[in-house]
C-alpha atoms as a PDB file:
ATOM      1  CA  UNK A   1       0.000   0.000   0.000  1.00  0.00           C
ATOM      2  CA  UNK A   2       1.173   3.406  -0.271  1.00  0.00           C
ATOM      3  CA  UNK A   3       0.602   6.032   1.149  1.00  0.00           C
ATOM      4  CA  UNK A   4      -0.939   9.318  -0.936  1.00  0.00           C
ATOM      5  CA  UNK A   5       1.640  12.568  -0.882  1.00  0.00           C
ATOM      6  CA  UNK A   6       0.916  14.671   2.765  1.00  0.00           C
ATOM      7  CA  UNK A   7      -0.460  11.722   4.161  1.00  0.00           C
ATOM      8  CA  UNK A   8       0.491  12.607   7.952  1.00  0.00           C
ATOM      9  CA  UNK A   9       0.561  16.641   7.216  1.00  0.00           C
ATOM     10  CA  UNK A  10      -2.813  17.114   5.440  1.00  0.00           C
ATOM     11  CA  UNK A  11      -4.331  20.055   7.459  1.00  0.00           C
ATOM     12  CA  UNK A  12      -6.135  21.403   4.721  1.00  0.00           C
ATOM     13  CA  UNK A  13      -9.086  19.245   5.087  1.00  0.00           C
ATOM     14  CA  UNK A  14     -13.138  20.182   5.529  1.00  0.00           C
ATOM     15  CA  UNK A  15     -15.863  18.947   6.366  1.00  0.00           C
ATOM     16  CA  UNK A  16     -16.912  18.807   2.279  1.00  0.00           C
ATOM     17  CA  UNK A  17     -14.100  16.582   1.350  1.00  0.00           C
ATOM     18  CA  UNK A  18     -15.769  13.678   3.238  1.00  0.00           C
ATOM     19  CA  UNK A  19     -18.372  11.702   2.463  1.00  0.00           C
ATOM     20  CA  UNK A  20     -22.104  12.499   3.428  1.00  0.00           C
ATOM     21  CA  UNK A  21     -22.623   9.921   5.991  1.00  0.00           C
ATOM     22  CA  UNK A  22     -19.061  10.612   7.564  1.00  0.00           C
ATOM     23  CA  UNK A  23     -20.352  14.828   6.948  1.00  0.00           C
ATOM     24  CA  UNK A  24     -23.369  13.718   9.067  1.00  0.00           C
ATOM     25  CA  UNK A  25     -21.910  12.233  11.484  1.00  0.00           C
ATOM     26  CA  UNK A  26     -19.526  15.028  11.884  1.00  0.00           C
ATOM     27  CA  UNK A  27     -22.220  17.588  12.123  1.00  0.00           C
ATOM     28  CA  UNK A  28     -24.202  15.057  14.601  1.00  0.00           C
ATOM     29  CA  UNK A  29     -20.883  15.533  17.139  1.00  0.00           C
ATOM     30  CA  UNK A  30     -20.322  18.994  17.016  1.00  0.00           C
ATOM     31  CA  UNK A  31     -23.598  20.014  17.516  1.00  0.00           C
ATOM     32  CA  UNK A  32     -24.055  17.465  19.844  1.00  0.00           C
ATOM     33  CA  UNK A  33     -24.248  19.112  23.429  1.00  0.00           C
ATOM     34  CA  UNK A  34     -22.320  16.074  25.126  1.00  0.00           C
ATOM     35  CA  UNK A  35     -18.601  15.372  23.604  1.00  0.00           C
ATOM     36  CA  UNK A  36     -18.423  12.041  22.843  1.00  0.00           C
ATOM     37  CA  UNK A  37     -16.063   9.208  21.093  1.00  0.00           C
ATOM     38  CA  UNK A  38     -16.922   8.294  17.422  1.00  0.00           C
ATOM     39  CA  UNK A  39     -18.345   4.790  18.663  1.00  0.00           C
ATOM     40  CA  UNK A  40     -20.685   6.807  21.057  1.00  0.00           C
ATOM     41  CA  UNK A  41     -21.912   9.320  18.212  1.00  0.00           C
ATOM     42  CA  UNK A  42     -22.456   6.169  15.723  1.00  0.00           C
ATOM     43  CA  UNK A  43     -24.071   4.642  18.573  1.00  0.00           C
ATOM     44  CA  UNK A  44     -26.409   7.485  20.005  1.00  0.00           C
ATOM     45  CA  UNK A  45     -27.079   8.891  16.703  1.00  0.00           C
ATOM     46  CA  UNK A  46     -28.053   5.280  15.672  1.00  0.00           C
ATOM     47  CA  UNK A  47     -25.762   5.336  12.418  1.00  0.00           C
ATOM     48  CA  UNK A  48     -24.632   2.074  10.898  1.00  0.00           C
ATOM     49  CA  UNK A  49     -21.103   1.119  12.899  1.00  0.00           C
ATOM     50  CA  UNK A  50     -19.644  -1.372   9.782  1.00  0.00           C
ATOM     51  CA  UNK A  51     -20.719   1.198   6.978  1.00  0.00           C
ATOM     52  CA  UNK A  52     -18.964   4.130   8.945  1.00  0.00           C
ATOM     53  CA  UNK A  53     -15.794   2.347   9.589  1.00  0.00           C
ATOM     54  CA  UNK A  54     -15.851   0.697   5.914  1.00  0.00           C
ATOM     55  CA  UNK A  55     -15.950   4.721   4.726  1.00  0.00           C
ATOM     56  CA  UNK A  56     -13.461   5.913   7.442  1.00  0.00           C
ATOM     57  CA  UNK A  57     -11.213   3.004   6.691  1.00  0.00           C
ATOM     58  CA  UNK A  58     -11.614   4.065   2.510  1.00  0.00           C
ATOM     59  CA  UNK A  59     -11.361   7.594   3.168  1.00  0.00           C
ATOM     60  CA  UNK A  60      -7.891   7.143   5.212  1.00  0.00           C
ATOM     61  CA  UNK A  61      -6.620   5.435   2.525  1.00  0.00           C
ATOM     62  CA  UNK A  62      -7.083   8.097   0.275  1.00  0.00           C
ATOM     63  CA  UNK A  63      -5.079  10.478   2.782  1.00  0.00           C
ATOM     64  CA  UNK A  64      -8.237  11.792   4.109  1.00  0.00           C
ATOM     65  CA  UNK A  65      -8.015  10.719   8.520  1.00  0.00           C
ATOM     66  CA  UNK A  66     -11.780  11.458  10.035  1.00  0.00           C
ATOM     67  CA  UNK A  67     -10.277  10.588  13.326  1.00  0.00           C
ATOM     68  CA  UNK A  68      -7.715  13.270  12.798  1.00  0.00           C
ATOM     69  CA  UNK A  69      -9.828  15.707  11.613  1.00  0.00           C
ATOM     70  CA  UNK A  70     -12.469  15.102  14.500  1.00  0.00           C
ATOM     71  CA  UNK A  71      -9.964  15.837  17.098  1.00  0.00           C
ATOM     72  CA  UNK A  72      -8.697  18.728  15.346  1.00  0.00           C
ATOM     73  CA  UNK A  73     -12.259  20.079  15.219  1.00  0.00           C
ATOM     74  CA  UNK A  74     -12.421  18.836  18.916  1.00  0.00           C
ATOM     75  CA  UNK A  75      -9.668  20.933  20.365  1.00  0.00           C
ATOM     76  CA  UNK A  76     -10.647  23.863  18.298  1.00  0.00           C
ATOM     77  CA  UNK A  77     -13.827  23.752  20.112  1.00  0.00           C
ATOM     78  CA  UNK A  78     -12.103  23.547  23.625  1.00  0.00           C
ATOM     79  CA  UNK A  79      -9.677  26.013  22.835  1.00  0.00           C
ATOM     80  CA  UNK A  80     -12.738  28.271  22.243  1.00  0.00           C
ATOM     81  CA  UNK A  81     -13.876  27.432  25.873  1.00  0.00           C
ATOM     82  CA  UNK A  82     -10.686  28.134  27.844  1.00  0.00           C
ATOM     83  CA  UNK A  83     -11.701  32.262  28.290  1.00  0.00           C
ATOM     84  CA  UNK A  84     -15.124  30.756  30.163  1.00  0.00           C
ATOM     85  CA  UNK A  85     -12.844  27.771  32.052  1.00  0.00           C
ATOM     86  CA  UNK A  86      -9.987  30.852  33.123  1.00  0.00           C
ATOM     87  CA  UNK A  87     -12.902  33.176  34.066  1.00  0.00           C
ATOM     88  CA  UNK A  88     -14.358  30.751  36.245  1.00  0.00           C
ATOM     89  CA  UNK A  89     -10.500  29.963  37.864  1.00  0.00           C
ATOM     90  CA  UNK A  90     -10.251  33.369  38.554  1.00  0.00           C
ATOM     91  CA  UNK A  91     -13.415  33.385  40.008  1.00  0.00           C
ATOM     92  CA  UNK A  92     -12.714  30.192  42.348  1.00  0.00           C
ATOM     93  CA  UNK A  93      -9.238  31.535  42.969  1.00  0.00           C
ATOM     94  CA  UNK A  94     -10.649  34.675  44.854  1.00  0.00           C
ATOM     95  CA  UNK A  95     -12.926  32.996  46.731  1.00  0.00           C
ATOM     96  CA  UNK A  96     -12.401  30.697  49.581  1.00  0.00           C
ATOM     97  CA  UNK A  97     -11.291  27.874  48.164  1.00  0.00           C
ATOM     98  CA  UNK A  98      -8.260  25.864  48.487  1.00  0.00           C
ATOM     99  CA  UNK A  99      -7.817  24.171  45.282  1.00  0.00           C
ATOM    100  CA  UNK A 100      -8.652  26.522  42.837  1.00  0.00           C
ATOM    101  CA  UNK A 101      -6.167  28.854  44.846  1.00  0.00           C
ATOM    102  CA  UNK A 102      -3.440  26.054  43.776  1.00  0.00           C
ATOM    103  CA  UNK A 103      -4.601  25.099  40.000  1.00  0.00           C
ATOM    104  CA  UNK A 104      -4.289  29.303  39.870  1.00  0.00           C
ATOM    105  CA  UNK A 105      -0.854  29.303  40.664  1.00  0.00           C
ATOM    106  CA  UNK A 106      -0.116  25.871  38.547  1.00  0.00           C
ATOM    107  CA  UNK A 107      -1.468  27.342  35.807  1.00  0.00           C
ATOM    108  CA  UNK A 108       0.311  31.311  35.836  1.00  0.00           C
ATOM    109  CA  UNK A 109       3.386  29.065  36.926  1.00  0.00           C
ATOM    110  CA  UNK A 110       3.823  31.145  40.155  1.00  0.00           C
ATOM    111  CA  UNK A 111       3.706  27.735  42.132  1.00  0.00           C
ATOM    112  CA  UNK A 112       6.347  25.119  42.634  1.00  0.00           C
ATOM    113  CA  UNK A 113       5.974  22.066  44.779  1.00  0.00           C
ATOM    114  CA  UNK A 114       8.721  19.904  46.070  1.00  0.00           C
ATOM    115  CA  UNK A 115       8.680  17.492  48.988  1.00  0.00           C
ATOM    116  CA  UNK A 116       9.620  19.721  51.444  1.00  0.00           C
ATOM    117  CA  UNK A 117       8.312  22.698  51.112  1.00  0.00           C
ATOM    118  CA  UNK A 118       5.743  24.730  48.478  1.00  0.00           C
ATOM    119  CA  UNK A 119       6.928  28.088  46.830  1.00  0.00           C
ATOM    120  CA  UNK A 120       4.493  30.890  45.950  1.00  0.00           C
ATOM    121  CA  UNK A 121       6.562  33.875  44.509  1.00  0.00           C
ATOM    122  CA  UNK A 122       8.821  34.560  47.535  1.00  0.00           C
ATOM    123  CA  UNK A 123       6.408  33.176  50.080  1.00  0.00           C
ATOM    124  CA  UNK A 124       7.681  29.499  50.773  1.00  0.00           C
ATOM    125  CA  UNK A 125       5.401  27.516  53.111  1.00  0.00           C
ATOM    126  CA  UNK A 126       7.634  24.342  54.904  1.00  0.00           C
ATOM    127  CA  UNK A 127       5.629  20.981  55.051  1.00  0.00           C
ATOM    128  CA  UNK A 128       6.569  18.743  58.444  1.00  0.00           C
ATOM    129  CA  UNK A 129       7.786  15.470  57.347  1.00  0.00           C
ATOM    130  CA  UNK A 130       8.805  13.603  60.389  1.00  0.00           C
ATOM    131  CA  UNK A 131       5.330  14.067  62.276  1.00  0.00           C
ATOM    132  CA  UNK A 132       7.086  15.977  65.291  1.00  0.00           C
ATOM    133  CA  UNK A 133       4.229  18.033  67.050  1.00  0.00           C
ATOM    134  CA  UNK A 134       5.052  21.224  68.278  1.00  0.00           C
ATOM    135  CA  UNK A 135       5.135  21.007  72.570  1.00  0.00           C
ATOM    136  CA  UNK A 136       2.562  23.740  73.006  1.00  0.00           C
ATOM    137  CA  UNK A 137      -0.295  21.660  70.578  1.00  0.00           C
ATOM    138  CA  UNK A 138      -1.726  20.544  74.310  1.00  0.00           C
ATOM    139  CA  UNK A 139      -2.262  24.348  75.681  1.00  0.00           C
ATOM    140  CA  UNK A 140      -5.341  25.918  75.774  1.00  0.00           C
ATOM    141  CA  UNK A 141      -6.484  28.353  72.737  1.00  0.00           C
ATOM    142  CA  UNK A 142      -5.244  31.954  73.111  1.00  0.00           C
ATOM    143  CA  UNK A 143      -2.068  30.910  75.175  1.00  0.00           C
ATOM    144  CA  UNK A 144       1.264  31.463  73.611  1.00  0.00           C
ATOM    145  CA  UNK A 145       4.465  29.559  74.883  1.00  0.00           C
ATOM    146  CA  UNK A 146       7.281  32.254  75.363  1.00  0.00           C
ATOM    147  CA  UNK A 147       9.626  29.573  75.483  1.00  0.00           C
ATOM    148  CA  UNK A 148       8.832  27.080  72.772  1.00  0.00           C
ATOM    149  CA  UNK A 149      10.822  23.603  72.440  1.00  0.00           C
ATOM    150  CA  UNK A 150      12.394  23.853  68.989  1.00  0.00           C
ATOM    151  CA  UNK A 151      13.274  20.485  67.662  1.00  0.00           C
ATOM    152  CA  UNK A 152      16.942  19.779  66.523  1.00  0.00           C
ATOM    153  CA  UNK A 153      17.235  18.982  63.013  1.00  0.00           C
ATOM    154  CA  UNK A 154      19.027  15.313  62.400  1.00  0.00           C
ATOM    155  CA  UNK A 155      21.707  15.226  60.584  1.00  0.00           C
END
């Protein structure tokens, strides 16, 4: 078999160089509400599973990948959504919780984790890995040891 020139780099494609049922179920997943496989589109959209893959199979042949070209037209449609996902990080990030605080700073980069300690710009937060308690955990609320017992670091 070989392969037709551009086989791998053939970006040029649209929806119009495929065949109608392929076109409709194309048009069937992108309008679709729900993102879902190929199988799950031929399946919900109750399209005939040996034809499609006959065609898809034909079609690749012929330099023309439906798979490839679905996910292309699948991550331009995410890639459209990532304003409304950031908008809604920022959102979470300013309010009171934890984890969108830290998927904030993993995304803008300002975070970086190691096993000892976590690193937000110039503020570095240490982690306690060997489960010593601090002597004053058993005093009452409000009462601050003037003399604390620091532990010695082994070497």
């Amino acid at each position: 078999m070989t392969l037709p020139n551009k086989f791998e780099e053939n970006q040029d494609l649209t929806l119009n160089d495929f065949p109608s049922s392929l076109r409709k179920l194309a048009k069937f997943m992108l309008n679709n509400e729900d993102i879902m496989t190929i199988s799950e589109a031929i399946h919900k959209g109750n399209f005939n599973y040996s034809s499609i893959t006959t065609i898809m199979s034909r079609e690749k042949k012929k330099g023309k990948d439906f798979k490839k070209f679905m996910n292309n037209q699948m991550q331009l449609l995410l890639n459209g959504q990532k304003l409304k996902v950031a908008k809604a990080l920022i959102a979470g990030a300013v309010s009171n919780s934890h984890a969108d605080r830290k998927l904030y700073f993993k995304l803008t980069g300002d975070l970086k984790e190691s096993e000892k300690s976590i690193n937000v710009h110039y503020l570095s937060i240490g982690i306690n890995q060997s489960g010593v308690r601090p002597s004053d955990i058993s005093n009452e609320k409000g009462i601050i040891d003037i003399n604390p017992e620091i532990p010695k670091i082994k070497e």
